[in-house]
C-alpha atoms as a PDB file:
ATOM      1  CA  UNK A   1      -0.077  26.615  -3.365  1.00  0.00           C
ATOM      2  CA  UNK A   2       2.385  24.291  -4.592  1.00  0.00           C
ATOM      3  CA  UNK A   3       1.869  20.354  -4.021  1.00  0.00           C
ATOM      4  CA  UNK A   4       3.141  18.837  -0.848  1.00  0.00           C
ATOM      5  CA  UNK A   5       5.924  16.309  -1.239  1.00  0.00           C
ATOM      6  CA  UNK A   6       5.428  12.904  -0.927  1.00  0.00           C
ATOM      7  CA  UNK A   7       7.350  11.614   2.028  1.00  0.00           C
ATOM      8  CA  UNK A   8       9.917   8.629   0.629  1.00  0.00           C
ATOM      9  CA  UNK A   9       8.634   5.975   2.693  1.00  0.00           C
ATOM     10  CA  UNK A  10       4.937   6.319   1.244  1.00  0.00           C
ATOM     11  CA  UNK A  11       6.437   7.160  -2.302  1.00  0.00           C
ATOM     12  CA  UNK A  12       8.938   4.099  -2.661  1.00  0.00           C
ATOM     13  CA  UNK A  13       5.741   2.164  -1.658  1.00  0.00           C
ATOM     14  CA  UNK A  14       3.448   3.571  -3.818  1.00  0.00           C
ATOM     15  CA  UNK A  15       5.830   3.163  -6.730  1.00  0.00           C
ATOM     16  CA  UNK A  16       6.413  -0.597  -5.513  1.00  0.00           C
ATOM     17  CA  UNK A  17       3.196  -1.399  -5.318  1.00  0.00           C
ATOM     18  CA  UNK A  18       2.405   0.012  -9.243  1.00  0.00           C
ATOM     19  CA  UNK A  19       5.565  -1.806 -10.532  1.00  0.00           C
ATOM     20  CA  UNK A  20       3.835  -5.068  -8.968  1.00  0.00           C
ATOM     21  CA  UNK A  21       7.117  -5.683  -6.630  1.00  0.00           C
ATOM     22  CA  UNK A  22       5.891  -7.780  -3.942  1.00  0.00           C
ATOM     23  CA  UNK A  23       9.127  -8.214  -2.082  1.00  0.00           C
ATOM     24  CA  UNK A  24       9.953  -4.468  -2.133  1.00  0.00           C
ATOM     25  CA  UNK A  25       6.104  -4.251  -0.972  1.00  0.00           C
ATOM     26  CA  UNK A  26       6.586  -6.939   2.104  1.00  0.00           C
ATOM     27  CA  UNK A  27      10.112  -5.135   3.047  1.00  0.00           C
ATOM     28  CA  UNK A  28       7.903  -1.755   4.179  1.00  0.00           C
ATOM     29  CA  UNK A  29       6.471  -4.200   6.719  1.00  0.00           C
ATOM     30  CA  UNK A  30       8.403  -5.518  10.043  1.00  0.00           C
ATOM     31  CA  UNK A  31       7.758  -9.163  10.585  1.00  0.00           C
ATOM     32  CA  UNK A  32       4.887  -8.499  12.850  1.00  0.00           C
ATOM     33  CA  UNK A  33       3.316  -6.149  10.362  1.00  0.00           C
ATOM     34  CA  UNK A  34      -0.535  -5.732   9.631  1.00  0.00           C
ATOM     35  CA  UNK A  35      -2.807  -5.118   6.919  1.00  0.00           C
ATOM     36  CA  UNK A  36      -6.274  -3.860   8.026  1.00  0.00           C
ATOM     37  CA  UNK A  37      -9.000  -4.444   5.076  1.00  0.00           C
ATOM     38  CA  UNK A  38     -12.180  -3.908   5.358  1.00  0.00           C
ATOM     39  CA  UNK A  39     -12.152  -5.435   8.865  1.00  0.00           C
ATOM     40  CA  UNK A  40      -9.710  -8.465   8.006  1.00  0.00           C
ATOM     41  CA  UNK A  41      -6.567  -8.453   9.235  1.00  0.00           C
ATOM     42  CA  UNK A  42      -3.419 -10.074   8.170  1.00  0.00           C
ATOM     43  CA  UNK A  43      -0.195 -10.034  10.252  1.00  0.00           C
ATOM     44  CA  UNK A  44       3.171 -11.121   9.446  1.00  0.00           C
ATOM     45  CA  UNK A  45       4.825 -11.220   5.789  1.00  0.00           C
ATOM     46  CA  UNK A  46       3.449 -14.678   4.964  1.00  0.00           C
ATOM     47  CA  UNK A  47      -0.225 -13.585   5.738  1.00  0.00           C
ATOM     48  CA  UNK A  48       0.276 -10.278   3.918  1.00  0.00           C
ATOM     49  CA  UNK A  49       1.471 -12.219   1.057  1.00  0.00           C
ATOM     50  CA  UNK A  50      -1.431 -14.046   0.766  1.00  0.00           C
ATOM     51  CA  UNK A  51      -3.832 -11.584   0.694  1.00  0.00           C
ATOM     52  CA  UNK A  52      -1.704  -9.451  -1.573  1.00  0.00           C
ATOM     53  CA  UNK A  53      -1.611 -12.180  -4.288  1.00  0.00           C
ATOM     54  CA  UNK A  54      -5.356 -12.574  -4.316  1.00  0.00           C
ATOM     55  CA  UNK A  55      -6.317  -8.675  -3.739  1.00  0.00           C
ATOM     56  CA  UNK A  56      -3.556  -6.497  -3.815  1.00  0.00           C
ATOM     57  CA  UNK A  57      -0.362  -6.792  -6.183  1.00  0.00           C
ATOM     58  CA  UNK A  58      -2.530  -9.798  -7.896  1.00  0.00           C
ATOM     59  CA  UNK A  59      -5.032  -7.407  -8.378  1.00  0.00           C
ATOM     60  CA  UNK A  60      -2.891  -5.568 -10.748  1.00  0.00           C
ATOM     61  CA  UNK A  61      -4.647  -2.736  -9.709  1.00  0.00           C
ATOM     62  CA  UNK A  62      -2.720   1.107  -9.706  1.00  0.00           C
ATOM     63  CA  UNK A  63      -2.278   2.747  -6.208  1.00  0.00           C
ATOM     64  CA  UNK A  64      -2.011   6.512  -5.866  1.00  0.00           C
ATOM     65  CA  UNK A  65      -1.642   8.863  -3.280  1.00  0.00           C
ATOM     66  CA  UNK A  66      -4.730  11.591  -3.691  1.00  0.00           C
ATOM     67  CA  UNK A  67      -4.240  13.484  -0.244  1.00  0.00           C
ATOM     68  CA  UNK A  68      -1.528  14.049   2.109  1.00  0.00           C
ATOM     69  CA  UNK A  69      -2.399  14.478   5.809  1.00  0.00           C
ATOM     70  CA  UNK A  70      -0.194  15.178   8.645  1.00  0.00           C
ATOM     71  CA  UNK A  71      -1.110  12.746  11.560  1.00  0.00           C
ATOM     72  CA  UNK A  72      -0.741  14.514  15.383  1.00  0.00           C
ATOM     73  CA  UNK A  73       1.695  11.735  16.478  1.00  0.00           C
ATOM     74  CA  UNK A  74       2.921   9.400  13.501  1.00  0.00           C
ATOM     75  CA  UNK A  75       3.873  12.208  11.228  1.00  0.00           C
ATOM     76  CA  UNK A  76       2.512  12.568   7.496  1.00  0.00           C
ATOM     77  CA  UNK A  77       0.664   9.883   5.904  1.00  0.00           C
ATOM     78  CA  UNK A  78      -1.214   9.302   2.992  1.00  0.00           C
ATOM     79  CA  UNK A  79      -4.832   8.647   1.867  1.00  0.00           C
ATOM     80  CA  UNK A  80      -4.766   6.070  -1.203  1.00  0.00           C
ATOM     81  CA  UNK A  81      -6.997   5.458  -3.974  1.00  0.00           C
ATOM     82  CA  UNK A  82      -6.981   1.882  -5.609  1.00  0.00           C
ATOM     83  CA  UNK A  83      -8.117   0.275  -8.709  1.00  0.00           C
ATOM     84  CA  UNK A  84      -8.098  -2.281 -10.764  1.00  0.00           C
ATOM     85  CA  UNK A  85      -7.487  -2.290 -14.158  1.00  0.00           C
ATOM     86  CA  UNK A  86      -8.191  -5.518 -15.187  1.00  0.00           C
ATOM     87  CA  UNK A  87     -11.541  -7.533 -15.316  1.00  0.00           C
ATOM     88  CA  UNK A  88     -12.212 -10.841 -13.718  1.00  0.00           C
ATOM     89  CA  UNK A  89     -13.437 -13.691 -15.596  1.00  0.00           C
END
């Protein structure tokens, strides 16, 4: 069975997030956007940035989609592995 396709909005994402791009990252989100992680949530672009810096793009970790799932109601979206591949000092 051949692999599904990655839908473009997920894919120009993903492949934002990797090149480290924060303002093609923050542009996915509408100004009353939300990151949910691990029961913290950050709304708007200025909040998202700041989490991002610390834990996300400043991370420099590598995002990648491992699964593809159609939702009933939002259409397909993606389950996403991340890590870091850098150590802390």
């Amino acid at each position: 069975m051949p692999a599904a396709k990655v839908p473009e909005p997920l894919k120009g994402f993903v492949e934002a997030v990797n090149r480290g791009d924060l303002d093609a990252v923050l542009a996915y989100f509408g100004a009353d956007g939300t990151v949910e992680d691990w029961g913290r949530r950050f709304t708007g672009p200025n909040a998202i940035k700041r989490w991002s810096d610390k834990e996300f793009i400043g991370a420099q970790g590598h995002l990648a989609i491992t699964e593809l799932k159609r939702a009933r109601r939002t259409g397909p979206r993606g389950r996403r592995a991340w890590a870091r591949t850098h150590s802390r000092r």
